[in-house]
PDB file of N, CA and C in Angstrom:
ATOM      1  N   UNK A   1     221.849  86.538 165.686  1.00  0.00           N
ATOM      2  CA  UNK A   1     221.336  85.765 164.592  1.00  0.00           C
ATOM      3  C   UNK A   1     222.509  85.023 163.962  1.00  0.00           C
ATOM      4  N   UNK A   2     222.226  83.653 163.773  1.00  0.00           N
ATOM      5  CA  UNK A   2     223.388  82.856 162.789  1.00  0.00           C
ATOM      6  C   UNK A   2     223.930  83.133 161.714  1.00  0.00           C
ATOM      7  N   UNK A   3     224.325  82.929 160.713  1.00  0.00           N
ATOM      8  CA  UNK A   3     224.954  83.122 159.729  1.00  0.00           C
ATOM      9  C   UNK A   3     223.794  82.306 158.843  1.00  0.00           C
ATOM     10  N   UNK A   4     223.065  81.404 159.314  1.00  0.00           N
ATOM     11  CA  UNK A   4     222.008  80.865 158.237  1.00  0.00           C
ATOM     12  C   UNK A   4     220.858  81.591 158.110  1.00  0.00           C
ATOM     13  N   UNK A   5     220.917  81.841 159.298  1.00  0.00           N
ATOM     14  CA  UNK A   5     219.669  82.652 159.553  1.00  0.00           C
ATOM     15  C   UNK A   5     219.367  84.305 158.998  1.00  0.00           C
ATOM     16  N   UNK A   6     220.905  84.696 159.056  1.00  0.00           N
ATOM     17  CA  UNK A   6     220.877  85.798 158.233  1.00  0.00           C
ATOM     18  C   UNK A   6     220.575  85.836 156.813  1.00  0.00           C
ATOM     19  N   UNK A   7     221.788  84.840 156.018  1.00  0.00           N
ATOM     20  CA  UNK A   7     221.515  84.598 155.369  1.00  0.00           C
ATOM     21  C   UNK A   7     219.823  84.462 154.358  1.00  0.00           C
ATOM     22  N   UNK A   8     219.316  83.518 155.167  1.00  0.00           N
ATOM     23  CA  UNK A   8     217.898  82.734 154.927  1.00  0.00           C
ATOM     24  C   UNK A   8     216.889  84.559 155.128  1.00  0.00           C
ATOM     25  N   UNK A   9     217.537  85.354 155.893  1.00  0.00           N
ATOM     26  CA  UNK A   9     216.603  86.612 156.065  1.00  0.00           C
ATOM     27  C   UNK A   9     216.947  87.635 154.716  1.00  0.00           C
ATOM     28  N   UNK A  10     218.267  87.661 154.604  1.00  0.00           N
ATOM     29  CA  UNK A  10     219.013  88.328 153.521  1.00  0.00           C
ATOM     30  C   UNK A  10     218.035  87.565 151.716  1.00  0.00           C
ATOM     31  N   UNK A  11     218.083  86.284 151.917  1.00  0.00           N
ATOM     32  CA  UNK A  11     216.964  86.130 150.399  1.00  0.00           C
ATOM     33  C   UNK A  11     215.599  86.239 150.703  1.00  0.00           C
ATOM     34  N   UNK A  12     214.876  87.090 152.138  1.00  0.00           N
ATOM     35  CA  UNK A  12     213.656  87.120 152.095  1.00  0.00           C
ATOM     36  C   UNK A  12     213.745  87.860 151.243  1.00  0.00           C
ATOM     37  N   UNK A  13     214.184  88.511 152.074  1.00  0.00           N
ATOM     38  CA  UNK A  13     214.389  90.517 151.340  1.00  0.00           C
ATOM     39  C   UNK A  13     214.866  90.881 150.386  1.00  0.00           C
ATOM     40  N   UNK A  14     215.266  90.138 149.988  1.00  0.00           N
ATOM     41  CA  UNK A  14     215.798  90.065 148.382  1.00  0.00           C
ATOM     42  C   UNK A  14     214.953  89.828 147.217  1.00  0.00           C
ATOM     43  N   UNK A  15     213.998  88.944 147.830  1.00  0.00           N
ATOM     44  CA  UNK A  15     212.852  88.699 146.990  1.00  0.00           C
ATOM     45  C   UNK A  15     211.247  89.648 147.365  1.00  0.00           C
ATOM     46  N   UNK A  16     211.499  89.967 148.340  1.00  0.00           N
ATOM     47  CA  UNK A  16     210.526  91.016 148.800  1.00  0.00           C
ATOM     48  C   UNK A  16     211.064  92.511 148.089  1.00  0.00           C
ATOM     49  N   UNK A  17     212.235  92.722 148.041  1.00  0.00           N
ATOM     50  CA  UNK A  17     212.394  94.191 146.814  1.00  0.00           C
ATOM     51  C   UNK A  17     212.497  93.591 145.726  1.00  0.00           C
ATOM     52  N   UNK A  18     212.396  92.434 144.888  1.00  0.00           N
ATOM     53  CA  UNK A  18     212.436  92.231 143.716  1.00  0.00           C
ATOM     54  C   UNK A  18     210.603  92.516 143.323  1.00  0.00           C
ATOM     55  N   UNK A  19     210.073  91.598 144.271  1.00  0.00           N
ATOM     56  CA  UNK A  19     208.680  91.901 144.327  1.00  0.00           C
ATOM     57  C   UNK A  19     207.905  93.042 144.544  1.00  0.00           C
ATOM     58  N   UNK A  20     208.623  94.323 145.155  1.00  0.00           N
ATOM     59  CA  UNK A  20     208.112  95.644 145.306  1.00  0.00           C
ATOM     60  C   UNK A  20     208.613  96.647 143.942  1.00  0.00           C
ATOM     61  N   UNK A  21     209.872  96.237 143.401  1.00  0.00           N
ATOM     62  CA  UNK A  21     210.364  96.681 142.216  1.00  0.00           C
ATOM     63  C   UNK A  21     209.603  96.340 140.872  1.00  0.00           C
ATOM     64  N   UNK A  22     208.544  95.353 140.626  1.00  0.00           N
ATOM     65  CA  UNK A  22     208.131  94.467 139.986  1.00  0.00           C
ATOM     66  C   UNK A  22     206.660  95.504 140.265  1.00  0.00           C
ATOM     67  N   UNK A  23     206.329  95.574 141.016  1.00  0.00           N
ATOM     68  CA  UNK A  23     204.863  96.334 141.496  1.00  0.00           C
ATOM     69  C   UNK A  23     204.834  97.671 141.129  1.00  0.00           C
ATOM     70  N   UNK A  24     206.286  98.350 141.192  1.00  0.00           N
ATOM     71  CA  UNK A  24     207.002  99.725 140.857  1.00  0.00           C
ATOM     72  C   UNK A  24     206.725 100.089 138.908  1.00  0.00           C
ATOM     73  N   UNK A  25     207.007  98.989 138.246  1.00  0.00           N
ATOM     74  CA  UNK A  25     207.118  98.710 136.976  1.00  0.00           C
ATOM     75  C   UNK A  25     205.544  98.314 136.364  1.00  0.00           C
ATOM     76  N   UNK A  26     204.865  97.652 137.249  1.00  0.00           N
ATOM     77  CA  UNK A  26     203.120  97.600 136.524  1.00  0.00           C
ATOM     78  C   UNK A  26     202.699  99.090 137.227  1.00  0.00           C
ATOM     79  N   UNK A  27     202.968 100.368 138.376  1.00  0.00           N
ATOM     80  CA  UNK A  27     202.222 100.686 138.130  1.00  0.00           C
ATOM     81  C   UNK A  27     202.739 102.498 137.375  1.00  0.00           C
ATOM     82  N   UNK A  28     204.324 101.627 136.850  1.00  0.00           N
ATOM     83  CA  UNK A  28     204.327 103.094 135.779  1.00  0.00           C
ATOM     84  C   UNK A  28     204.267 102.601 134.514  1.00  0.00           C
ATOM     85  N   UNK A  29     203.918 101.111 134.238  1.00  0.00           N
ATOM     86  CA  UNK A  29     203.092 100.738 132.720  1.00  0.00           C
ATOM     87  C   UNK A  29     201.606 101.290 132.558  1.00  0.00           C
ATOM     88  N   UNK A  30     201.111 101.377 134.225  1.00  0.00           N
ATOM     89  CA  UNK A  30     199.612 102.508 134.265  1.00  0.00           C
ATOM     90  C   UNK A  30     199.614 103.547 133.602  1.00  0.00           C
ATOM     91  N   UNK A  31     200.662 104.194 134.309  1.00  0.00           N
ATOM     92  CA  UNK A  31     200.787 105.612 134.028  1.00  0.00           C
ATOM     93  C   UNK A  31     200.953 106.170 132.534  1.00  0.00           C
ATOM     94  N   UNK A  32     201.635 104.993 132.002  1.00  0.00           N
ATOM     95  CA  UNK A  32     202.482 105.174 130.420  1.00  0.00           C
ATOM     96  C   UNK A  32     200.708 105.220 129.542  1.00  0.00           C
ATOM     97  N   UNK A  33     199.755 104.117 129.985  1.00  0.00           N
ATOM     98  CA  UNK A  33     198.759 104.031 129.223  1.00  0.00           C
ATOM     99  C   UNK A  33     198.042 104.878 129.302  1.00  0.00           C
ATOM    100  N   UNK A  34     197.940 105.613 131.095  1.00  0.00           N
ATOM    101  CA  UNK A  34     196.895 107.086 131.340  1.00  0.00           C
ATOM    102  C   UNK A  34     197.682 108.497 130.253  1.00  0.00           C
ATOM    103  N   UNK A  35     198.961 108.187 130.016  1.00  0.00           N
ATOM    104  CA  UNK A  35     199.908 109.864 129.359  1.00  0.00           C
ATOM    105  C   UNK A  35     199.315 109.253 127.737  1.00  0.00           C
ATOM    106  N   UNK A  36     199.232 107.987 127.361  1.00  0.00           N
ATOM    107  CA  UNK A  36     198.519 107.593 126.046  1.00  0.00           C
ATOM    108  C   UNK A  36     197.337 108.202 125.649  1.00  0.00           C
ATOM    109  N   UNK A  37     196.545 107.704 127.048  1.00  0.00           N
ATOM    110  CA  UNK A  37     194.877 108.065 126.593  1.00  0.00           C
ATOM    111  C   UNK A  37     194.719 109.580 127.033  1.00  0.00           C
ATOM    112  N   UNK A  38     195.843 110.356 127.535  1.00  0.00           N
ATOM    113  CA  UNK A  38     195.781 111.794 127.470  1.00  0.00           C
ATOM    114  C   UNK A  38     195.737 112.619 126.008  1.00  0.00           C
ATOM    115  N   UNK A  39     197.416 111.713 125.475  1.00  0.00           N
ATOM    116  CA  UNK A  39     197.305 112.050 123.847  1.00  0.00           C
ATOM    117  C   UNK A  39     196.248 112.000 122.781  1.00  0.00           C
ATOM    118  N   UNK A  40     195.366 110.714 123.240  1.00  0.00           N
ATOM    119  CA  UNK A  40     194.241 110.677 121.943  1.00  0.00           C
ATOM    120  C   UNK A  40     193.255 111.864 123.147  1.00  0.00           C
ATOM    121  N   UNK A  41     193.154 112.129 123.635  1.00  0.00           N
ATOM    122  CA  UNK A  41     192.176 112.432 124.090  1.00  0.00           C
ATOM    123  C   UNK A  41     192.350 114.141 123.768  1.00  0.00           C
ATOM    124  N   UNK A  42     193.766 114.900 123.828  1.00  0.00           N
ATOM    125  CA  UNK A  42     193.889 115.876 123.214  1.00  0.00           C
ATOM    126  C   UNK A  42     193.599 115.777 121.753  1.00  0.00           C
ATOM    127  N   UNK A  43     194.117 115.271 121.100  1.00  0.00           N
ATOM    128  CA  UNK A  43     193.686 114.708 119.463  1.00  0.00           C
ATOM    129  C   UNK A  43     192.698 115.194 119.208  1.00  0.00           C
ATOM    130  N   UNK A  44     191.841 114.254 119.930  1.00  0.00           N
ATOM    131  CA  UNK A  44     190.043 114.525 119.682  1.00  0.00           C
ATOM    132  C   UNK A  44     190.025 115.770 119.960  1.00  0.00           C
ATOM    133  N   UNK A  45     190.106 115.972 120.874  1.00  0.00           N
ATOM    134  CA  UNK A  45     189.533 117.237 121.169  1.00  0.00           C
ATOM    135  C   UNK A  45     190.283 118.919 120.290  1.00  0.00           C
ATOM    136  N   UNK A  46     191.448 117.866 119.632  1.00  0.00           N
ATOM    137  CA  UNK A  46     191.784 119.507 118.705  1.00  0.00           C
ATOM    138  C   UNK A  46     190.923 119.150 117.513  1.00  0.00           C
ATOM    139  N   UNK A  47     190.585 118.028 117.120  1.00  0.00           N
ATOM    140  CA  UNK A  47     189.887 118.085 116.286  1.00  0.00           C
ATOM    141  C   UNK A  47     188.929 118.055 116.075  1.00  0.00           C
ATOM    142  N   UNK A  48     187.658 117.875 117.014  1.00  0.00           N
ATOM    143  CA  UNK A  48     186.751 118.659 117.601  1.00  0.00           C
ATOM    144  C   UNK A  48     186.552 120.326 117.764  1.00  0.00           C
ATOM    145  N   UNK A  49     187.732 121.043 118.301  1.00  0.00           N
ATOM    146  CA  UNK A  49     187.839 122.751 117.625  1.00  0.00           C
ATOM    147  C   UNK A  49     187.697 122.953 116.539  1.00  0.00           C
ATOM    148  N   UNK A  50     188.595 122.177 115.528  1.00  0.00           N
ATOM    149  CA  UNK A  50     188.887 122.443 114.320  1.00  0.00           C
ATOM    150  C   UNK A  50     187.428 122.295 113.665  1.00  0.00           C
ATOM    151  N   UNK A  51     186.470 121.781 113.932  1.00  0.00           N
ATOM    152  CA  UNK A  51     185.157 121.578 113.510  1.00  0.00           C
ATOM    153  C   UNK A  51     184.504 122.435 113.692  1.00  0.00           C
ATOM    154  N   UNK A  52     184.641 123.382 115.026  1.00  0.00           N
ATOM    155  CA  UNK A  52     183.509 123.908 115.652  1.00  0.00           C
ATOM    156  C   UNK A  52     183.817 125.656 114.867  1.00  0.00           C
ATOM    157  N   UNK A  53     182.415 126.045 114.821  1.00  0.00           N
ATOM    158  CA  UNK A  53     182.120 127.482 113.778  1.00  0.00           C
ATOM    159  C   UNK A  53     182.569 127.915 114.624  1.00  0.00           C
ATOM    160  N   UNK A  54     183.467 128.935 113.585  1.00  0.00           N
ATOM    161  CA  UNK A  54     184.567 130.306 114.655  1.00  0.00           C
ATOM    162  C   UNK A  54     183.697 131.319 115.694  1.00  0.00           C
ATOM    163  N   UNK A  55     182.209 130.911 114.867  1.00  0.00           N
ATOM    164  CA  UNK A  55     181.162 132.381 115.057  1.00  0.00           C
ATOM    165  C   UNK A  55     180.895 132.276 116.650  1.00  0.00           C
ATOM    166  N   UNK A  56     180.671 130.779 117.108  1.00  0.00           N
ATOM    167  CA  UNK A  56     180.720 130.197 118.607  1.00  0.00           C
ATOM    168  C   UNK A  56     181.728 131.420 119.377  1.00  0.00           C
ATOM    169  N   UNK A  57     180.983 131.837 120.087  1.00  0.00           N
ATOM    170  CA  UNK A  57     182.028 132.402 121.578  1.00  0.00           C
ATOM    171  C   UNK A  57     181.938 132.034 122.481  1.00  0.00           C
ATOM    172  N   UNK A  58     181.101 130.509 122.630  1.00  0.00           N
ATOM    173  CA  UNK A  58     181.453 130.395 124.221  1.00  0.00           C
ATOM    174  C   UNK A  58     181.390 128.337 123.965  1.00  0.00           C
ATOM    175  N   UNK A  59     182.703 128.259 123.449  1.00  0.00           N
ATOM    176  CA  UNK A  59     182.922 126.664 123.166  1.00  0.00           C
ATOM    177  C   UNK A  59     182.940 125.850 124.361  1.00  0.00           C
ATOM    178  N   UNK A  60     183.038 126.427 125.452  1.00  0.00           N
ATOM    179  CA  UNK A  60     183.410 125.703 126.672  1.00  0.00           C
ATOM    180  C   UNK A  60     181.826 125.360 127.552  1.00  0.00           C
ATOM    181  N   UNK A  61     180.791 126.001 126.756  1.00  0.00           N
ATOM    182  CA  UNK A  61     179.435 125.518 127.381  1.00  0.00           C
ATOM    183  C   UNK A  61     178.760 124.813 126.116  1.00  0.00           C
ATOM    184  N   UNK A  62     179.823 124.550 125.683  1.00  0.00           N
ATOM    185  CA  UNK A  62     178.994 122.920 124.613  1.00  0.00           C
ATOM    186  C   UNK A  62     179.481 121.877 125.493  1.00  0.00           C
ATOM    187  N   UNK A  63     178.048 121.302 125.584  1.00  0.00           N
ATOM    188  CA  UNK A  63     178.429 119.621 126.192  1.00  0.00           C
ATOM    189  C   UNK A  63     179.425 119.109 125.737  1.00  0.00           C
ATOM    190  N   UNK A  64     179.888 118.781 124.268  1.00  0.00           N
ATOM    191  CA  UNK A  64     181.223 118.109 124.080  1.00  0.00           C
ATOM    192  C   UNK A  64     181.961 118.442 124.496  1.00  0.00           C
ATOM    193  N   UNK A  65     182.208 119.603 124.284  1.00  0.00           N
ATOM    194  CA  UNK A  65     183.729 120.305 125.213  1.00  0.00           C
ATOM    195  C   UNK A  65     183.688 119.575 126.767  1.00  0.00           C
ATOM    196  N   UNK A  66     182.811 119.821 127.324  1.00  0.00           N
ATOM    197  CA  UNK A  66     182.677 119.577 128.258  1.00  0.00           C
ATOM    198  C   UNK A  66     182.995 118.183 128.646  1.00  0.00           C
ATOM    199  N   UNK A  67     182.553 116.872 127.521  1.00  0.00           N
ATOM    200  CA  UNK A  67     182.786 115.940 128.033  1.00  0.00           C
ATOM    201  C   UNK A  67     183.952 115.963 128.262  1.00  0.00           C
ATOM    202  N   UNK A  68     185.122 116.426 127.230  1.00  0.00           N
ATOM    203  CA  UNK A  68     186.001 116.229 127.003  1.00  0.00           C
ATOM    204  C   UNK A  68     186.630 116.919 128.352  1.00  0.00           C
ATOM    205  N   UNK A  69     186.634 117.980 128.961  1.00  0.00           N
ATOM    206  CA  UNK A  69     187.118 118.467 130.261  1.00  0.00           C
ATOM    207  C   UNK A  69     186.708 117.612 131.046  1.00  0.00           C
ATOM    208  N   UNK A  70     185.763 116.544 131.060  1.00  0.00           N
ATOM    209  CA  UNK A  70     185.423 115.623 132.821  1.00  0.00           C
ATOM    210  C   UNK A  70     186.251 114.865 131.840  1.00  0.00           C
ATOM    211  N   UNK A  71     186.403 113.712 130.893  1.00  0.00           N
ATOM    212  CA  UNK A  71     187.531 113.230 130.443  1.00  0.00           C
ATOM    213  C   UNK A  71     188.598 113.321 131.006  1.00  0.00           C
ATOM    214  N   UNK A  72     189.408 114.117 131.016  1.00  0.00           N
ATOM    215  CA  UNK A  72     190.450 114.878 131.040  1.00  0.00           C
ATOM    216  C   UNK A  72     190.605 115.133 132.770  1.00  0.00           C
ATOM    217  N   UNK A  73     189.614 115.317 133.442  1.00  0.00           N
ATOM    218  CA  UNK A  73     189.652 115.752 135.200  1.00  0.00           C
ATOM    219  C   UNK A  73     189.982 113.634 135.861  1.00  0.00           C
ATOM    220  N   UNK A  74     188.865 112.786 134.719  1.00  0.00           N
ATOM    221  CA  UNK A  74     189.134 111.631 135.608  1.00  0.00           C
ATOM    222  C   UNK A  74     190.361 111.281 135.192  1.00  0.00           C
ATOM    223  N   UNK A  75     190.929 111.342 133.784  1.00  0.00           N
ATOM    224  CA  UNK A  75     192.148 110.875 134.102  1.00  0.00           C
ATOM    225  C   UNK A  75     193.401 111.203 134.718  1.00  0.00           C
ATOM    226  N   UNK A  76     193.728 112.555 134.609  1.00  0.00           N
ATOM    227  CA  UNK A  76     194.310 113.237 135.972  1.00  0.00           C
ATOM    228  C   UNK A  76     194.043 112.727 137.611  1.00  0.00           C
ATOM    229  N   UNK A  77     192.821 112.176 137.690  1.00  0.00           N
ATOM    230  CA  UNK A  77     192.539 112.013 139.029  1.00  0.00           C
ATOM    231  C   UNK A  77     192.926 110.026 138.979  1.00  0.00           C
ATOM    232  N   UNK A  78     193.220 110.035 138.177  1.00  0.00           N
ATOM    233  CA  UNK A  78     193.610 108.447 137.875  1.00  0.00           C
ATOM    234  C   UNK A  78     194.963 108.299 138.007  1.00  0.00           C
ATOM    235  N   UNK A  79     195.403 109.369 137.177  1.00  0.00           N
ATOM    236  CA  UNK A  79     197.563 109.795 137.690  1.00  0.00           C
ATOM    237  C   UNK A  79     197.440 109.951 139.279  1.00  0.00           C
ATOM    238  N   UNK A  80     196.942 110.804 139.744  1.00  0.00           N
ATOM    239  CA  UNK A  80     197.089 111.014 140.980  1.00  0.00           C
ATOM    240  C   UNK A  80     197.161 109.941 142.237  1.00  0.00           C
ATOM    241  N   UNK A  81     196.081 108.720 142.043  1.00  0.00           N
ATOM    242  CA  UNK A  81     196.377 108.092 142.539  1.00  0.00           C
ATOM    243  C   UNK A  81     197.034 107.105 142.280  1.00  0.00           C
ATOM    244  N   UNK A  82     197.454 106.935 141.118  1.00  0.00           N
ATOM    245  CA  UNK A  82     198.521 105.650 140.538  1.00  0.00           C
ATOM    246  C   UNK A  82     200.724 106.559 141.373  1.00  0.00           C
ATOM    247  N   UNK A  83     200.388 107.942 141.076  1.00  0.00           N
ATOM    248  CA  UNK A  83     201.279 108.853 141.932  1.00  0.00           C
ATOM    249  C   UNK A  83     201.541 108.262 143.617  1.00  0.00           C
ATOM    250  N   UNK A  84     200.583 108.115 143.690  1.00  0.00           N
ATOM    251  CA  UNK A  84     200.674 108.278 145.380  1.00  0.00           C
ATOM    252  C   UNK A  84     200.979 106.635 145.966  1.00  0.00           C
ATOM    253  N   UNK A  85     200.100 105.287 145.022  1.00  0.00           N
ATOM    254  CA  UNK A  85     200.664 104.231 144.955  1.00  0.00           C
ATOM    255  C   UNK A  85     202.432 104.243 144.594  1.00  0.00           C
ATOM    256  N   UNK A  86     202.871 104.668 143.397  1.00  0.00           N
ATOM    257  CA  UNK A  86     204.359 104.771 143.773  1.00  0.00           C
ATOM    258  C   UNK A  86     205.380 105.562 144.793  1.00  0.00           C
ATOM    259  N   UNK A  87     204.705 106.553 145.036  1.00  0.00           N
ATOM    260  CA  UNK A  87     205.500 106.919 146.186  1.00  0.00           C
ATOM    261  C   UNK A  87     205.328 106.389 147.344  1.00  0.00           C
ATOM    262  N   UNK A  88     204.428 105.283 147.684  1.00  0.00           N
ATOM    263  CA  UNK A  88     204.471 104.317 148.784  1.00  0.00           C
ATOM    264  C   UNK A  88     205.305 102.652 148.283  1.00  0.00           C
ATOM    265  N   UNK A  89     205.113 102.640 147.024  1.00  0.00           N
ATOM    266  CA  UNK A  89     206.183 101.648 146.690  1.00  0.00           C
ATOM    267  C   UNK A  89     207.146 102.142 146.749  1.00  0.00           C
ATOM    268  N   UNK A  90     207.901 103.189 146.593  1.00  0.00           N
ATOM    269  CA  UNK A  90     208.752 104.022 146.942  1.00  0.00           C
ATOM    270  C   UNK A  90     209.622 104.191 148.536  1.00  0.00           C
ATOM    271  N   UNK A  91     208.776 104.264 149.003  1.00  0.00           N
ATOM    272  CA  UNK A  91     209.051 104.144 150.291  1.00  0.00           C
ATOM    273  C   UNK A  91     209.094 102.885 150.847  1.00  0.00           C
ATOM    274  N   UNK A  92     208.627 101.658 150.821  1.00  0.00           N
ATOM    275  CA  UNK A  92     208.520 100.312 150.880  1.00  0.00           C
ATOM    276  C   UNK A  92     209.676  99.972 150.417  1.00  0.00           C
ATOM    277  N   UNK A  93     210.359 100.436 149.136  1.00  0.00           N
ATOM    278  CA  UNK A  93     211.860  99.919 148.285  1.00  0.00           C
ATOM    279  C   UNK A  93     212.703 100.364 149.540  1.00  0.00           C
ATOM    280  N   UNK A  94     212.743 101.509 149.816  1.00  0.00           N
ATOM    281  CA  UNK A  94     213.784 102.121 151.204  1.00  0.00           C
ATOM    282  C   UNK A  94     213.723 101.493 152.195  1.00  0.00           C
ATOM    283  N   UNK A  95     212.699 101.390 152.395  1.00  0.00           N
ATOM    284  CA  UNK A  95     212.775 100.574 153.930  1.00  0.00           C
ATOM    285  C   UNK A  95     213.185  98.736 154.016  1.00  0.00           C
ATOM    286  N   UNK A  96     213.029  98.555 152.432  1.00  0.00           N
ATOM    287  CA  UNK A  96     213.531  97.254 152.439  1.00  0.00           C
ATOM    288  C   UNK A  96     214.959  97.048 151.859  1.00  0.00           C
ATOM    289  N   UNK A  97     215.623  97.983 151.305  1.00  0.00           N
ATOM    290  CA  UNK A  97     216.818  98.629 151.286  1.00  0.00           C
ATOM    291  C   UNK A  97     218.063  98.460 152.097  1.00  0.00           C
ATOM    292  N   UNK A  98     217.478  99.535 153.374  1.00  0.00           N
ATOM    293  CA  UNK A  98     217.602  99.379 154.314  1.00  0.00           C
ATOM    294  C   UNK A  98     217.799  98.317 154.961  1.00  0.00           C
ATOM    295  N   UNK A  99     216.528  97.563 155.216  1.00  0.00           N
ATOM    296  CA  UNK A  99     217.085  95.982 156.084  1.00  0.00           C
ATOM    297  C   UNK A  99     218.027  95.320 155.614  1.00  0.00           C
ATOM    298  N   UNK A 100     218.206  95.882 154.412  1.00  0.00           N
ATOM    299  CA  UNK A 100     218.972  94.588 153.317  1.00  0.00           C
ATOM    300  C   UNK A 100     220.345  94.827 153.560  1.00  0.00           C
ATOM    301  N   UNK A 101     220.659  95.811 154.033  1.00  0.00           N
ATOM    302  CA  UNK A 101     221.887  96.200 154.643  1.00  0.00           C
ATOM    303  C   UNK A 101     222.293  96.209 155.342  1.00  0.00           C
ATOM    304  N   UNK A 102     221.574  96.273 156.224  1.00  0.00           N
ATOM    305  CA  UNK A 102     221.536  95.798 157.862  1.00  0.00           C
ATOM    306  C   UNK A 102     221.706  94.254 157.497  1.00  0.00           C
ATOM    307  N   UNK A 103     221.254  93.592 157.496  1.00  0.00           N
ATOM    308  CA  UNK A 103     221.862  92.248 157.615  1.00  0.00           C
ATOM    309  C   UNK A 103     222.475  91.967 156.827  1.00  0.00           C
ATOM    310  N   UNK A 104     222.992  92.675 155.507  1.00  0.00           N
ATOM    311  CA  UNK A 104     224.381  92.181 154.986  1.00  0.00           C
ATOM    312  C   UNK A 104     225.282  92.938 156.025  1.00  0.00           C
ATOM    313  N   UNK A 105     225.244  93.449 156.770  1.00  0.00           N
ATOM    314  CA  UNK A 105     226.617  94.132 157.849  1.00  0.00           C
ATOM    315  C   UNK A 105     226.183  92.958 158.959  1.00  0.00           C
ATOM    316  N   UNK A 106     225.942  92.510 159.299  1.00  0.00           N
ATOM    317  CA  UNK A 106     225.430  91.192 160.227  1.00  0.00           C
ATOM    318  C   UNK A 106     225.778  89.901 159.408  1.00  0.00           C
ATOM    319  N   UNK A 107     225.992  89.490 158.536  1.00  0.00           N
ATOM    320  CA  UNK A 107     226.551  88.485 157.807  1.00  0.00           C
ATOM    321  C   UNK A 107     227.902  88.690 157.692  1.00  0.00           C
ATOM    322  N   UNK A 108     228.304  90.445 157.267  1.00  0.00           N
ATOM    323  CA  UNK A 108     229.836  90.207 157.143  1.00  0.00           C
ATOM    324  C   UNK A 108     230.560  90.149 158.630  1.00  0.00           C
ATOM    325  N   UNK A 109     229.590  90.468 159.545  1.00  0.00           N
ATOM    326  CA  UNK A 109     230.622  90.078 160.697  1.00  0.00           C
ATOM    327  C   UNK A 109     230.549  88.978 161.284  1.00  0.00           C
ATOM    328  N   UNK A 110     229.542  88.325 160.849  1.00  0.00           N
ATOM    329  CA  UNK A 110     229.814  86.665 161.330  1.00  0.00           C
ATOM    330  C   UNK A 110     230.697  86.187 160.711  1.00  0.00           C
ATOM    331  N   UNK A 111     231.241  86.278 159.248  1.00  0.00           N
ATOM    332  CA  UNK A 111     231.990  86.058 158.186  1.00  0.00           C
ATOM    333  C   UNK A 111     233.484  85.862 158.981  1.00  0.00           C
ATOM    334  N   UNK A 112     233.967  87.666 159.414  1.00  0.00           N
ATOM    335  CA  UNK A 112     234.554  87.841 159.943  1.00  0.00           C
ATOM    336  C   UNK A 112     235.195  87.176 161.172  1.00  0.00           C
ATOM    337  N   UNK A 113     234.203  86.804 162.196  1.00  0.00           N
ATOM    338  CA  UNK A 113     234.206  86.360 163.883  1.00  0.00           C
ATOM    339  C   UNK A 113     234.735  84.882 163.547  1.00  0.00           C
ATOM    340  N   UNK A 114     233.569  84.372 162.049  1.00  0.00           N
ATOM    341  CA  UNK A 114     234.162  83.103 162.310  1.00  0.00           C
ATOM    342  C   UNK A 114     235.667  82.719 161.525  1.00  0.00           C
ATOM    343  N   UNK A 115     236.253  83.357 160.710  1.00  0.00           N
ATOM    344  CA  UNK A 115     237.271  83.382 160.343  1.00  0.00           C
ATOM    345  C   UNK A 115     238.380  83.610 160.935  1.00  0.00           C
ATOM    346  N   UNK A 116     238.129  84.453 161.853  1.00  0.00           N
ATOM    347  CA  UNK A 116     239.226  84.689 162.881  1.00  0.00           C
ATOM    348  C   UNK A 116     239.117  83.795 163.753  1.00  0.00           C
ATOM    349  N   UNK A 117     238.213  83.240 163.840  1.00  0.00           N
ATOM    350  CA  UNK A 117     238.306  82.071 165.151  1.00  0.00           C
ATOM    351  C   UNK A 117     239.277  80.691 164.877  1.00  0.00           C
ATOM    352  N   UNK A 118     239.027  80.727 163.487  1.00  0.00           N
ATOM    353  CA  UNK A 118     239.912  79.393 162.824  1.00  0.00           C
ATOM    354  C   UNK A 118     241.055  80.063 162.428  1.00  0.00           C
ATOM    355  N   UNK A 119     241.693  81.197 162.456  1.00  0.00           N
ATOM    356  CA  UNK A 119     242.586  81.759 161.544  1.00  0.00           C
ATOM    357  C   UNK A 119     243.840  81.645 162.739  1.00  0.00           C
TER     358      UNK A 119
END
């Protein structure tokens, strides 16, 4: 490969991990809003106890409670897969990493070859 050509491959990939780093960052602004709507969602729900008569012994077969536990299961199941999207952006950053290094060691030895040729 030429020296332009590397080059010209070296700012694909440069802009292809800027663009996977960028994808990395919307989807842990997800995550920041799912650990948000965890907080109000505990909130409610302590203050929802705080309501409920002590005399109750079995709070967990009131429908509210309950909503509040499927609440609470989808958004966990909403981390989980926003989880598994970054650890494949994750892996996508490495592997483009990677190339990116590989052809900066392919640029510096054209650098090299042709410098010595004139030197």
């Amino acid at each position: 490969m030429g020296l332009s050509a590397s080059q010209s491959r070296f700012l694909a990939l440069t802009a292809r991990k800027s663009d996977i780093e960028f994808q990395g960052q919307q989807v842990n602004q997800q995550r920041t809003v799912l650990a948000s709507g965890t907080r109000e969602l505990a909130n409610r729900l302590a203050s929802y106890l705080n309501t409920v008569d002590p005399s109750v012994t079995d709070v967990e077969a009131d429908p509210i409670y309950q909503g509040f536990i499927n609440e609470q299961s989808i958004i966990h199941a909403d981390d989980q897969v926003l989880e598994m999207a970054l650890k494949d952006i994750d892996t996508q950053h490495n592997a483009v990493q990677t190339e990116i290094d590989a052809v900066k060691k392919v640029i510096d030895k054209n650098i090299d070859a042709t410098f010595k040729t004139f030197a």
